[in-house]
ModelCIF file with pLDDT and N, C-alpha, C, O atoms, coordinates in Angstrom:
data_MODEL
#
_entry.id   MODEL 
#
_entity.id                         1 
_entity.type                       polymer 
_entity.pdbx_number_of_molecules   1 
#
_entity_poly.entity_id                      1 
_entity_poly.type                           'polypeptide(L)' 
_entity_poly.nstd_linkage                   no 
_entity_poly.nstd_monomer                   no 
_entity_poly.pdbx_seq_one_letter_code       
;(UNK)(UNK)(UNK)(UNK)(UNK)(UNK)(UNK)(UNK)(UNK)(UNK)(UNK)(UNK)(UNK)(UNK)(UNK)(UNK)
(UNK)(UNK)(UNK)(UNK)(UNK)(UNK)(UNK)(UNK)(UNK)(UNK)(UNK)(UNK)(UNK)(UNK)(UNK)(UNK)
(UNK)(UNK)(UNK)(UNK)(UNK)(UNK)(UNK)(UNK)(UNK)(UNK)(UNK)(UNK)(UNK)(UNK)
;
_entity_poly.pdbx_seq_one_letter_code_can   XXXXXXXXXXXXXXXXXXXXXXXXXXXXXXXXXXXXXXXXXXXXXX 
_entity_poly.pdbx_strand_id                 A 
#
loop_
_entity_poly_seq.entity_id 
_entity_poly_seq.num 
_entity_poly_seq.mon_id 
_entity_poly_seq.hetero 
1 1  UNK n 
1 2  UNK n 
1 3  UNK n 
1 4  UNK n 
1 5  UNK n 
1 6  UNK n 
1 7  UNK n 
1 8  UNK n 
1 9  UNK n 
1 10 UNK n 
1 11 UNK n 
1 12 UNK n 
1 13 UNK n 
1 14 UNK n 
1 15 UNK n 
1 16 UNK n 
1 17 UNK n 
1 18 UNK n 
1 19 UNK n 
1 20 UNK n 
1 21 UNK n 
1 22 UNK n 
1 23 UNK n 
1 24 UNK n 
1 25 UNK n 
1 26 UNK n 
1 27 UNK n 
1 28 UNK n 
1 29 UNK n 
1 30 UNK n 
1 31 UNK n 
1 32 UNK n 
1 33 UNK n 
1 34 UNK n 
1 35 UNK n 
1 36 UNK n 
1 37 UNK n 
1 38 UNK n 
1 39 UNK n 
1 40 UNK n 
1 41 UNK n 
1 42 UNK n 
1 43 UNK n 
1 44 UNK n 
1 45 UNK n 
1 46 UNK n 
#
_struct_asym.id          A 
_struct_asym.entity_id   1 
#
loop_
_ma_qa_metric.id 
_ma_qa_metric.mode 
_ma_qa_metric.name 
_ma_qa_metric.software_group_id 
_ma_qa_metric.type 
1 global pLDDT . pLDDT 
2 local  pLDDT . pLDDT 
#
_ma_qa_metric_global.metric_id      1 
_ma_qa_metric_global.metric_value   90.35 
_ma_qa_metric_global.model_id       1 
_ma_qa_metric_global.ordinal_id     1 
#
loop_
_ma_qa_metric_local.label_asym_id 
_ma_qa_metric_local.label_comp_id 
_ma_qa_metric_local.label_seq_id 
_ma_qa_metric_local.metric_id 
_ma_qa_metric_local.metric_value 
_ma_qa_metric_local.model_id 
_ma_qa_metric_local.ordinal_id 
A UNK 1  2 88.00 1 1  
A UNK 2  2 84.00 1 2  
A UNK 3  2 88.00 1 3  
A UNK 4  2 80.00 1 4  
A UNK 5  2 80.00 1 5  
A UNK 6  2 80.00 1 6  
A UNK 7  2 78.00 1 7  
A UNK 8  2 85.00 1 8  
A UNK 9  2 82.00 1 9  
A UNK 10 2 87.00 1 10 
A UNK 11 2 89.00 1 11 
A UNK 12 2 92.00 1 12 
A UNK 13 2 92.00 1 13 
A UNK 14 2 94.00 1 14 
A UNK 15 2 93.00 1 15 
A UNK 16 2 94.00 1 16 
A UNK 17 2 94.00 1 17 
A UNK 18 2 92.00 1 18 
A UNK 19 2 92.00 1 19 
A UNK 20 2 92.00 1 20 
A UNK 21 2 91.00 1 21 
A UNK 22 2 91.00 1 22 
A UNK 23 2 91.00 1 23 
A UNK 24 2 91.00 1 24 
A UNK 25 2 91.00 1 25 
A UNK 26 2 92.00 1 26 
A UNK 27 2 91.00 1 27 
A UNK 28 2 91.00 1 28 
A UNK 29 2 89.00 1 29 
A UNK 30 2 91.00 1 30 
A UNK 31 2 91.00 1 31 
A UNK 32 2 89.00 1 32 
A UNK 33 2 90.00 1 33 
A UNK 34 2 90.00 1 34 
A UNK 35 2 93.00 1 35 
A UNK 36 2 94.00 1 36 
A UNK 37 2 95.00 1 37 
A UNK 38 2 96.00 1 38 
A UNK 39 2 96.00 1 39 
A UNK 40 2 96.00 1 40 
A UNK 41 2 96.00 1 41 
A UNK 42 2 95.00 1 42 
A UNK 43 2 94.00 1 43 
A UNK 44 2 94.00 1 44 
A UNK 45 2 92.00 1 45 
A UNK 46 2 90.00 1 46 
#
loop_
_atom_site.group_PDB 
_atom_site.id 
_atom_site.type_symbol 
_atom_site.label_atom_id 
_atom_site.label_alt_id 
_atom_site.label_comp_id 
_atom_site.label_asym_id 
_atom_site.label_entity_id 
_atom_site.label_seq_id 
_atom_site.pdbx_PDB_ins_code 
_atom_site.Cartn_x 
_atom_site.Cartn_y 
_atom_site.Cartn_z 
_atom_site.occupancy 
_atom_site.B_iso_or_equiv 
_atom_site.pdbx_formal_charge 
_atom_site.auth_seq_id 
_atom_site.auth_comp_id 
_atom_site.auth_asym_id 
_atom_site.auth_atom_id 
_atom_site.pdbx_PDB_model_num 
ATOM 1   N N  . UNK A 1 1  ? 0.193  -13.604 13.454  1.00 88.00 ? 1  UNK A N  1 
ATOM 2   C CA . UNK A 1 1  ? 0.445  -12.176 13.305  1.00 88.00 ? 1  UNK A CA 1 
ATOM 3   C C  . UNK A 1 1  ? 1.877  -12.003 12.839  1.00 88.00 ? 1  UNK A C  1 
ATOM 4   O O  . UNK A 1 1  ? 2.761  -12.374 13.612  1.00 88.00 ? 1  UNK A O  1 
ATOM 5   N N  . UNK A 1 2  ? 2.141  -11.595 11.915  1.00 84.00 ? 2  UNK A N  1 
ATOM 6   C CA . UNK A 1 2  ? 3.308  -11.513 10.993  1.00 84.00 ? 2  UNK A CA 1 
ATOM 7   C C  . UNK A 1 2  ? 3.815  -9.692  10.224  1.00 84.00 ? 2  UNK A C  1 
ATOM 8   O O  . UNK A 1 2  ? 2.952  -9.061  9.614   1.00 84.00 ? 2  UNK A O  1 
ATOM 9   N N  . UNK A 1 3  ? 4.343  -9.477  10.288  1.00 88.00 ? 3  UNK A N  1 
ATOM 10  C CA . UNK A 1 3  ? 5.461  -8.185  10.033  1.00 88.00 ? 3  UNK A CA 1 
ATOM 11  C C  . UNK A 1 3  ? 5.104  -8.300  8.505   1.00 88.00 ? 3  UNK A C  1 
ATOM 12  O O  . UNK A 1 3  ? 5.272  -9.395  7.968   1.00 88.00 ? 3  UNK A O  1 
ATOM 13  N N  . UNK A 1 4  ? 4.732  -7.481  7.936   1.00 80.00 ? 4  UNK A N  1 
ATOM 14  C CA . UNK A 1 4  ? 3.924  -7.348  6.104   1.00 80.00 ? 4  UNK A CA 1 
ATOM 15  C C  . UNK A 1 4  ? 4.953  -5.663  5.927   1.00 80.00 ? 4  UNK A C  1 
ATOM 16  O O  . UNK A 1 4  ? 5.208  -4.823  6.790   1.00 80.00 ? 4  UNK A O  1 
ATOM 17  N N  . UNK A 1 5  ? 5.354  -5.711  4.345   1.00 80.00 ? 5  UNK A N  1 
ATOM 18  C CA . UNK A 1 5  ? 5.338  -4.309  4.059   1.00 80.00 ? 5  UNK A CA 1 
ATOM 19  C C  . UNK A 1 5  ? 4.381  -4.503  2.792   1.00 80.00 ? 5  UNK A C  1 
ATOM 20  O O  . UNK A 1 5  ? 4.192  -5.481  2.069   1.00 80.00 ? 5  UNK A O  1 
ATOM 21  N N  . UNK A 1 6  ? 3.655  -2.743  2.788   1.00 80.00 ? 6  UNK A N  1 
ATOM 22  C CA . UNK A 1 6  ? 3.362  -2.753  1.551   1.00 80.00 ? 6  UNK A CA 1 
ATOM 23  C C  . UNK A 1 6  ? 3.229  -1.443  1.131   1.00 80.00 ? 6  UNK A C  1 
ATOM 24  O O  . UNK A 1 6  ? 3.190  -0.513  1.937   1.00 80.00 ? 6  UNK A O  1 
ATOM 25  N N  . UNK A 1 7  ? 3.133  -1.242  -0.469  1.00 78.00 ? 7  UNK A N  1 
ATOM 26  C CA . UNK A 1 7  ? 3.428  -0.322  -1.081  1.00 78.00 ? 7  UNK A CA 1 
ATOM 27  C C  . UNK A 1 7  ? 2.420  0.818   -0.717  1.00 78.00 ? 7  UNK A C  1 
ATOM 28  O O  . UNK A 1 7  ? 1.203  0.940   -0.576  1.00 78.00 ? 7  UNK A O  1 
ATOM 29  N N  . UNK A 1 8  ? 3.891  1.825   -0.613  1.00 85.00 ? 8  UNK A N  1 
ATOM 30  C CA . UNK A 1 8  ? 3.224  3.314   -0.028  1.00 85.00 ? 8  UNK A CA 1 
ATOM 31  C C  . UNK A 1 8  ? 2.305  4.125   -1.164  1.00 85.00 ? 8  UNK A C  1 
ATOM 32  O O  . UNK A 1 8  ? 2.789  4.361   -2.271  1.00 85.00 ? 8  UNK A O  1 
ATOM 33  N N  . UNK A 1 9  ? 1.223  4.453   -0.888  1.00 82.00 ? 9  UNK A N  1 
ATOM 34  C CA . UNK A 1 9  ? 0.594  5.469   -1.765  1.00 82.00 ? 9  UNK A CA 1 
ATOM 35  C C  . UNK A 1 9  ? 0.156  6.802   -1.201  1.00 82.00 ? 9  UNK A C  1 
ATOM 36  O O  . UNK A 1 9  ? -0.548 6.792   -0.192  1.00 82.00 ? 9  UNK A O  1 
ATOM 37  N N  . UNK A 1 10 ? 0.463  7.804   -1.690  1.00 87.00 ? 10 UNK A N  1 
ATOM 38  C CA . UNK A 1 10 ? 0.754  9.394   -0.942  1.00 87.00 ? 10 UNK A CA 1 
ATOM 39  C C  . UNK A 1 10 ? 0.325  9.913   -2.204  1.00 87.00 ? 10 UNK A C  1 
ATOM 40  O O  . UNK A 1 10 ? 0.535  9.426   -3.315  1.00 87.00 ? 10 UNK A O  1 
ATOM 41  N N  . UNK A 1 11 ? -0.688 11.610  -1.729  1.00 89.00 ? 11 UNK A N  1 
ATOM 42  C CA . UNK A 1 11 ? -1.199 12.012  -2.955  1.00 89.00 ? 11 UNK A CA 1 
ATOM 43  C C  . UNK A 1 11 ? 0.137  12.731  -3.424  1.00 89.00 ? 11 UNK A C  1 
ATOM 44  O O  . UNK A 1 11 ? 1.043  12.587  -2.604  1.00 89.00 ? 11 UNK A O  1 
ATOM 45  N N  . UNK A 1 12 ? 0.611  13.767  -4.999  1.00 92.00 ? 12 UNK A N  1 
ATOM 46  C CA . UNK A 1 12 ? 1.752  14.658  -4.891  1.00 92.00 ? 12 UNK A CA 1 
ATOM 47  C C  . UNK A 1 12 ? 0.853  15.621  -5.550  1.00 92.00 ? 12 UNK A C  1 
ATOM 48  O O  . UNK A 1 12 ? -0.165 15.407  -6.207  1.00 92.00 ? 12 UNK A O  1 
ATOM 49  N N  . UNK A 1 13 ? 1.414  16.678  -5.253  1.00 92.00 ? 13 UNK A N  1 
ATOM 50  C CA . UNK A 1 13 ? 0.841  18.249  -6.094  1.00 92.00 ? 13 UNK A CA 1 
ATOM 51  C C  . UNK A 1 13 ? 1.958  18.702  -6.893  1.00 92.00 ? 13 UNK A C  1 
ATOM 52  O O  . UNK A 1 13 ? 3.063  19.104  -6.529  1.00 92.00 ? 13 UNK A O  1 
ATOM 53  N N  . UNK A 1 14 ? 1.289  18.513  -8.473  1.00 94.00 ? 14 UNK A N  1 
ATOM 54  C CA . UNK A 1 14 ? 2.428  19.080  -8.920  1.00 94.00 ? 14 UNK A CA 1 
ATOM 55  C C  . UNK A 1 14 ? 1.638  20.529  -9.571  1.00 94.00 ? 14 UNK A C  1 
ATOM 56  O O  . UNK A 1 14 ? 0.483  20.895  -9.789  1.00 94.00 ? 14 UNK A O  1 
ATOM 57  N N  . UNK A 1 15 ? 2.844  21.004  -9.703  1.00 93.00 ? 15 UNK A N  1 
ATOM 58  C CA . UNK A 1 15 ? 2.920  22.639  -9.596  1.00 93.00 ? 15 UNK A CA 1 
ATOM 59  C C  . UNK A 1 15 ? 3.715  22.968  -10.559 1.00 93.00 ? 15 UNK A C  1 
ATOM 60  O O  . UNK A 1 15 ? 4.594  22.111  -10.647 1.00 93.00 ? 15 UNK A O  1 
ATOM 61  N N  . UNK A 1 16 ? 3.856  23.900  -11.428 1.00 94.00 ? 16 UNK A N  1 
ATOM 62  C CA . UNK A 1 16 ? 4.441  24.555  -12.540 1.00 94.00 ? 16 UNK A CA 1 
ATOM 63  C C  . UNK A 1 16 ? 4.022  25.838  -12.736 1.00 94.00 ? 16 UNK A C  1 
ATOM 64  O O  . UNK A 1 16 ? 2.892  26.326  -12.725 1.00 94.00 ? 16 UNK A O  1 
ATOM 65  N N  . UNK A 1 17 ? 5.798  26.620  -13.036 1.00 94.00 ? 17 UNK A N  1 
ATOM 66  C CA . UNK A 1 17 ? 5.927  28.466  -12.393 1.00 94.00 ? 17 UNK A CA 1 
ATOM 67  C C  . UNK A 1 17 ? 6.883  28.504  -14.257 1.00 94.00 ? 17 UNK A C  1 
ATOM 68  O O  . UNK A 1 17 ? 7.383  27.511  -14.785 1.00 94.00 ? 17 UNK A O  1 
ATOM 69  N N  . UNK A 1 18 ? 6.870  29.627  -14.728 1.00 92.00 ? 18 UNK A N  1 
ATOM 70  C CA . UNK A 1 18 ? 7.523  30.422  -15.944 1.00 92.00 ? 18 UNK A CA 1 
ATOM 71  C C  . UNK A 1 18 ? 8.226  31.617  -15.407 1.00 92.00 ? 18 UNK A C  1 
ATOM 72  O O  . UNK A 1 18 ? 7.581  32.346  -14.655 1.00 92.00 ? 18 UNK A O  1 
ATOM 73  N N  . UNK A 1 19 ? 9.221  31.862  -15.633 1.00 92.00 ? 19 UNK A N  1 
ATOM 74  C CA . UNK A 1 19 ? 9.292  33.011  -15.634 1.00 92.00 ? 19 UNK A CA 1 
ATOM 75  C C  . UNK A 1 19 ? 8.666  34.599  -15.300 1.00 92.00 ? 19 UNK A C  1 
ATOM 76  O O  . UNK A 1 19 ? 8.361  35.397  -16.187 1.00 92.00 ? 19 UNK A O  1 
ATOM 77  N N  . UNK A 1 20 ? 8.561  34.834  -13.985 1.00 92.00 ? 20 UNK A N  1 
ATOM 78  C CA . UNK A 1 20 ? 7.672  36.042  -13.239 1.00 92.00 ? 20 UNK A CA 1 
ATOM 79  C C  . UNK A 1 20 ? 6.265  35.713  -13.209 1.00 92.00 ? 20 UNK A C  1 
ATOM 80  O O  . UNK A 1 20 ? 5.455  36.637  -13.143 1.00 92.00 ? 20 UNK A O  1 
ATOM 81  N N  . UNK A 1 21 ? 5.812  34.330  -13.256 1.00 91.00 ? 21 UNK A N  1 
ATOM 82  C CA . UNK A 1 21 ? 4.785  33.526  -12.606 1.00 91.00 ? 21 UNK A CA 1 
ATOM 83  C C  . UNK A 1 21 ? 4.775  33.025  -11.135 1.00 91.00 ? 21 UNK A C  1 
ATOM 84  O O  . UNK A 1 21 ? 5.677  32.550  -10.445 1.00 91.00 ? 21 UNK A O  1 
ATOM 85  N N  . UNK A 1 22 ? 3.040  33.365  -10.791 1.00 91.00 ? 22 UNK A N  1 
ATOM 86  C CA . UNK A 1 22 ? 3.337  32.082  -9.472  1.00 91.00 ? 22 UNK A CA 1 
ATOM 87  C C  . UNK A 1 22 ? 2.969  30.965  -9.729  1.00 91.00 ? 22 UNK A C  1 
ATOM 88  O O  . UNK A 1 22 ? 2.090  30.826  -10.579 1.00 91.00 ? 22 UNK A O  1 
ATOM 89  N N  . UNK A 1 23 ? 3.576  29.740  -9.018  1.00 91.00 ? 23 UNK A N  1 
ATOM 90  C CA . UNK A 1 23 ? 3.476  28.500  -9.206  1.00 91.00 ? 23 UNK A CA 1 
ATOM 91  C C  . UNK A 1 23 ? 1.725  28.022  -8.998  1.00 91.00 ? 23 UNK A C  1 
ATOM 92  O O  . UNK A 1 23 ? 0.971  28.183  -8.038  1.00 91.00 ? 23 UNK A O  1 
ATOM 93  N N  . UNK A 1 24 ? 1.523  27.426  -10.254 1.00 91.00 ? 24 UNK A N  1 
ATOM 94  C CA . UNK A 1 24 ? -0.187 26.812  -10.093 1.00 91.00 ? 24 UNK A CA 1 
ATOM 95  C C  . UNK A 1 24 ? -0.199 25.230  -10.256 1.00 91.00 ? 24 UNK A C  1 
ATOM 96  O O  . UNK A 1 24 ? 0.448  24.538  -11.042 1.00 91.00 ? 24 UNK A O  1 
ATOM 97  N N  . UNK A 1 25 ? -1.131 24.855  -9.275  1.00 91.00 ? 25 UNK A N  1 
ATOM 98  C CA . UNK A 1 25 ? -1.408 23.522  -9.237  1.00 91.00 ? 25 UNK A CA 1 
ATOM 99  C C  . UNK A 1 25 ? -1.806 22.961  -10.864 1.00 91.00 ? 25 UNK A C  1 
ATOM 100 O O  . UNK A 1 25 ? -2.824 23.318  -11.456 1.00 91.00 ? 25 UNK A O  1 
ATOM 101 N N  . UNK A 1 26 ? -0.909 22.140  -11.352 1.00 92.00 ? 26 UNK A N  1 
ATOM 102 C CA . UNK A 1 26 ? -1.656 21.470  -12.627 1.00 92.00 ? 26 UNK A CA 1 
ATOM 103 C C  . UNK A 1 26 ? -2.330 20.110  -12.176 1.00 92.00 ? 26 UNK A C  1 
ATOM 104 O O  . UNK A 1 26 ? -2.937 19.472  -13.036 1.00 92.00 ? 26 UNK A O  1 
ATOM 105 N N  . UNK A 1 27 ? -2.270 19.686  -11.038 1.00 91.00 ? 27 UNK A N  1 
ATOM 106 C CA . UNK A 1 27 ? -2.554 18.071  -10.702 1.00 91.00 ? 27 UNK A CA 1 
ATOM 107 C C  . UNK A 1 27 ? -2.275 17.411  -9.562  1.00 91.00 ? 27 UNK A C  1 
ATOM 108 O O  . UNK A 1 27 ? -1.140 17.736  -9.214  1.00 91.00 ? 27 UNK A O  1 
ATOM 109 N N  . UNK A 1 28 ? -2.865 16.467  -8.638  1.00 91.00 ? 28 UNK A N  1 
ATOM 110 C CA . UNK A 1 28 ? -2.993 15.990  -7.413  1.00 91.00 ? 28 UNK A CA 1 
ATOM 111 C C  . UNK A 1 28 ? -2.495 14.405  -8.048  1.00 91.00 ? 28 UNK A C  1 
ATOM 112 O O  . UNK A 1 28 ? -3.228 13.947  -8.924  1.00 91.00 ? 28 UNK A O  1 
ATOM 113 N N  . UNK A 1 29 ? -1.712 13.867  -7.779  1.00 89.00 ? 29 UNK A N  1 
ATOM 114 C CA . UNK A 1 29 ? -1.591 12.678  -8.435  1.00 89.00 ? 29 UNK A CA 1 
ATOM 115 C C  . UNK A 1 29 ? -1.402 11.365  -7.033  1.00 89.00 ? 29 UNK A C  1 
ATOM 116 O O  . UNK A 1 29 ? -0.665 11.700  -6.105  1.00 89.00 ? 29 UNK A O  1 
ATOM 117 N N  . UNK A 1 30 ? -1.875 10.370  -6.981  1.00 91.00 ? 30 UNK A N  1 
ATOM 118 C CA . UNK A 1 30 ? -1.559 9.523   -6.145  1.00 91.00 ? 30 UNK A CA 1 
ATOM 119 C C  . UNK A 1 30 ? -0.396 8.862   -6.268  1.00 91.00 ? 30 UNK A C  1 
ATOM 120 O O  . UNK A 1 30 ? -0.029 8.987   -7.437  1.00 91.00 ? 30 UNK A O  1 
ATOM 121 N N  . UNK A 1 31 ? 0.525  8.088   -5.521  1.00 91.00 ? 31 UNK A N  1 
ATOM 122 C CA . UNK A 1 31 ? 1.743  8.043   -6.158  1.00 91.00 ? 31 UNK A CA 1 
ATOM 123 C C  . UNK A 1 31 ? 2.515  7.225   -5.219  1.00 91.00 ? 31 UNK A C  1 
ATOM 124 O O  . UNK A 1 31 ? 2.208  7.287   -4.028  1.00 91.00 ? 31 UNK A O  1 
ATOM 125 N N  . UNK A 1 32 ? 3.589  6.376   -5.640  1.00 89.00 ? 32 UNK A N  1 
ATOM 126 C CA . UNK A 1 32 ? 4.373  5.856   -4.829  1.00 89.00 ? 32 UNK A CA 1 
ATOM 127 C C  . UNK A 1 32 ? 6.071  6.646   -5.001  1.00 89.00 ? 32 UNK A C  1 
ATOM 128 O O  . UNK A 1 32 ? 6.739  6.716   -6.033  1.00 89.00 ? 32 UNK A O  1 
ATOM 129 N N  . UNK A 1 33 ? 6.425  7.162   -3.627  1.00 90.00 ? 33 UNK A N  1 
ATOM 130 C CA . UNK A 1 33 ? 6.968  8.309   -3.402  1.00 90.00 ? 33 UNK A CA 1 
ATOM 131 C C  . UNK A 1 33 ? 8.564  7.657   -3.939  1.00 90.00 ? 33 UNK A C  1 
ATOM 132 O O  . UNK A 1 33 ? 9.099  6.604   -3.591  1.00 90.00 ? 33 UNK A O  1 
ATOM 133 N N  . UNK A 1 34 ? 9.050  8.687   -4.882  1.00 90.00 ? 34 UNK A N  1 
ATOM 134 C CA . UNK A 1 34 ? 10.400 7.742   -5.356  1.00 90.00 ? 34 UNK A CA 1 
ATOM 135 C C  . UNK A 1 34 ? 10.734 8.796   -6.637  1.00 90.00 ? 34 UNK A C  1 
ATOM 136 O O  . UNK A 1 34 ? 9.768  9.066   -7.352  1.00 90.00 ? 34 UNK A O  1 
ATOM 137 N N  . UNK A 1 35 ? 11.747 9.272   -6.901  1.00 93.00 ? 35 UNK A N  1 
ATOM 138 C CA . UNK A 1 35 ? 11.423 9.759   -8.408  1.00 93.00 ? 35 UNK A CA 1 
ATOM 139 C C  . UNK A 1 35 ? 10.390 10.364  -8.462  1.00 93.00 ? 35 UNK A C  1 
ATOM 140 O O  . UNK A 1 35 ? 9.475  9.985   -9.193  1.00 93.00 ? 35 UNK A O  1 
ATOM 141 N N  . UNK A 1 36 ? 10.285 11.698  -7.516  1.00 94.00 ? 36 UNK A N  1 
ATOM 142 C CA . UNK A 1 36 ? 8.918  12.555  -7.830  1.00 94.00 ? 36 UNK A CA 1 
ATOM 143 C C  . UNK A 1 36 ? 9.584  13.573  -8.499  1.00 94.00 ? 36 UNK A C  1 
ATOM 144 O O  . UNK A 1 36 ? 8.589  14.227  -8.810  1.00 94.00 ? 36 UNK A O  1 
ATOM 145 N N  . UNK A 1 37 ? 10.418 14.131  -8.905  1.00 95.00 ? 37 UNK A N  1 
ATOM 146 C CA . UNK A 1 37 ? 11.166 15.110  -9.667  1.00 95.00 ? 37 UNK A CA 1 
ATOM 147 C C  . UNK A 1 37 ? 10.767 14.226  -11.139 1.00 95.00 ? 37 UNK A C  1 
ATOM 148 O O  . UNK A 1 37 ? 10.118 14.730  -12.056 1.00 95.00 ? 37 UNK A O  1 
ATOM 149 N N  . UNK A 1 38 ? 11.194 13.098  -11.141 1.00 96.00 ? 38 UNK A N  1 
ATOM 150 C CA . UNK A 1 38 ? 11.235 13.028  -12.986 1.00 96.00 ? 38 UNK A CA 1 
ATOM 151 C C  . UNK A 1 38 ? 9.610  12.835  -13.028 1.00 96.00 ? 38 UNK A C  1 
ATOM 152 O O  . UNK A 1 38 ? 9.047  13.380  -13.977 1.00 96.00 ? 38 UNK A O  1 
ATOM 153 N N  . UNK A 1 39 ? 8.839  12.148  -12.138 1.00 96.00 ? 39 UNK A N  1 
ATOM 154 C CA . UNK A 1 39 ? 7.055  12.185  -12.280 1.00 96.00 ? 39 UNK A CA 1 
ATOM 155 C C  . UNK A 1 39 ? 6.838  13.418  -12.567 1.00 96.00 ? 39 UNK A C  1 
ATOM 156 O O  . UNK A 1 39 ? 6.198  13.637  -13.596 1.00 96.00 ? 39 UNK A O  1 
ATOM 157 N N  . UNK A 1 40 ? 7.260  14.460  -11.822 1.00 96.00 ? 40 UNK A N  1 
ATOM 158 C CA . UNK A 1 40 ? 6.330  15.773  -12.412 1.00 96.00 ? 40 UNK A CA 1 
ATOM 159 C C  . UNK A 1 40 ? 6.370  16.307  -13.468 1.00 96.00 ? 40 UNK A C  1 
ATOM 160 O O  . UNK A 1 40 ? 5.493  16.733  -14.220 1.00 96.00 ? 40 UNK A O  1 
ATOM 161 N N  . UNK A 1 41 ? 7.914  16.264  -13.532 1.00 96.00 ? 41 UNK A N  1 
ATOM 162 C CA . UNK A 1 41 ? 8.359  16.588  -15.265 1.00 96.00 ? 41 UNK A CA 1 
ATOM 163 C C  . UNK A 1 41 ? 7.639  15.738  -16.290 1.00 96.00 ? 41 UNK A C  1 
ATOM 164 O O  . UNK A 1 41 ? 7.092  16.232  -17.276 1.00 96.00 ? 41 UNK A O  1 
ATOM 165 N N  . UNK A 1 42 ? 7.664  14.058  -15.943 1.00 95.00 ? 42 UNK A N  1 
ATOM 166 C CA . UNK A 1 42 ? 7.317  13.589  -17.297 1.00 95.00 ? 42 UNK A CA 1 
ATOM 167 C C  . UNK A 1 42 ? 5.642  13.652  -17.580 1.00 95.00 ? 42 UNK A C  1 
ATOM 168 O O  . UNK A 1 42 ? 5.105  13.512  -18.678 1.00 95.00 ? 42 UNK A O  1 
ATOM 169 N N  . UNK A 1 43 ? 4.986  13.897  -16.314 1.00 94.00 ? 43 UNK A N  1 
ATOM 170 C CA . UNK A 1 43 ? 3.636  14.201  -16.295 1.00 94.00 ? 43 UNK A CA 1 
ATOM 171 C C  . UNK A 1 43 ? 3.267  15.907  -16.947 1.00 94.00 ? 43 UNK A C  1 
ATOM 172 O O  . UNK A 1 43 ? 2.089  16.034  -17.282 1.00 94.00 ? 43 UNK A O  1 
ATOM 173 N N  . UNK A 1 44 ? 3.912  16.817  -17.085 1.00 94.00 ? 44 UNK A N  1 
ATOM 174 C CA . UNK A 1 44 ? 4.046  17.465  -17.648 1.00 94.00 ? 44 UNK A CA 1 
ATOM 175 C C  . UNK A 1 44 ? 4.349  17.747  -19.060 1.00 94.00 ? 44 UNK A C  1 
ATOM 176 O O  . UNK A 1 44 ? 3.794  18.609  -19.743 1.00 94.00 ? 44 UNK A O  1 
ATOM 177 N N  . UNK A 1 45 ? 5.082  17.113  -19.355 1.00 92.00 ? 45 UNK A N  1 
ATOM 178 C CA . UNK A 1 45 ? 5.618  16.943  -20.634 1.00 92.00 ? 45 UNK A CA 1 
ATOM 179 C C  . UNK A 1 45 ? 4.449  16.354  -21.497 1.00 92.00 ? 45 UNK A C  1 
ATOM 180 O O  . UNK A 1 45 ? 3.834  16.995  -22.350 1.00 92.00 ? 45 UNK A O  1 
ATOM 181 N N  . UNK A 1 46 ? 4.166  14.693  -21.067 1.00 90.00 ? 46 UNK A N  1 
ATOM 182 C CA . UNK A 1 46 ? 2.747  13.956  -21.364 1.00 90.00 ? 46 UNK A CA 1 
ATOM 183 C C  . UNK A 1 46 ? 1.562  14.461  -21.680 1.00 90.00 ? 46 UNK A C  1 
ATOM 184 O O  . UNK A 1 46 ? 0.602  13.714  -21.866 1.00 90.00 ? 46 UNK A O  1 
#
């Protein structure tokens, strides 16, 4: 019996708002949590 790490996977909701919009779900993404600011953007952009 031995001490293991392993890689985290967590769903993220990303969400995107304009100007006098409310924010709507574009996507549920599974994800290893790190750099979720540039994921949403570049998943957006993509």
């Amino acid at each position: 019996e031995l001490p293991d790490e392993l890689v985290t996977e967590e769903p993220m909701e990303i969400r995107v708002t304009g100007p006098g919009q409310p924010a709507e779900t574009v996507a549920v993404t599974m994800r290893t949590p790190g750099n979720d600011f540039e994921l949403a953007v570049g998943f957006l952009l993509s």
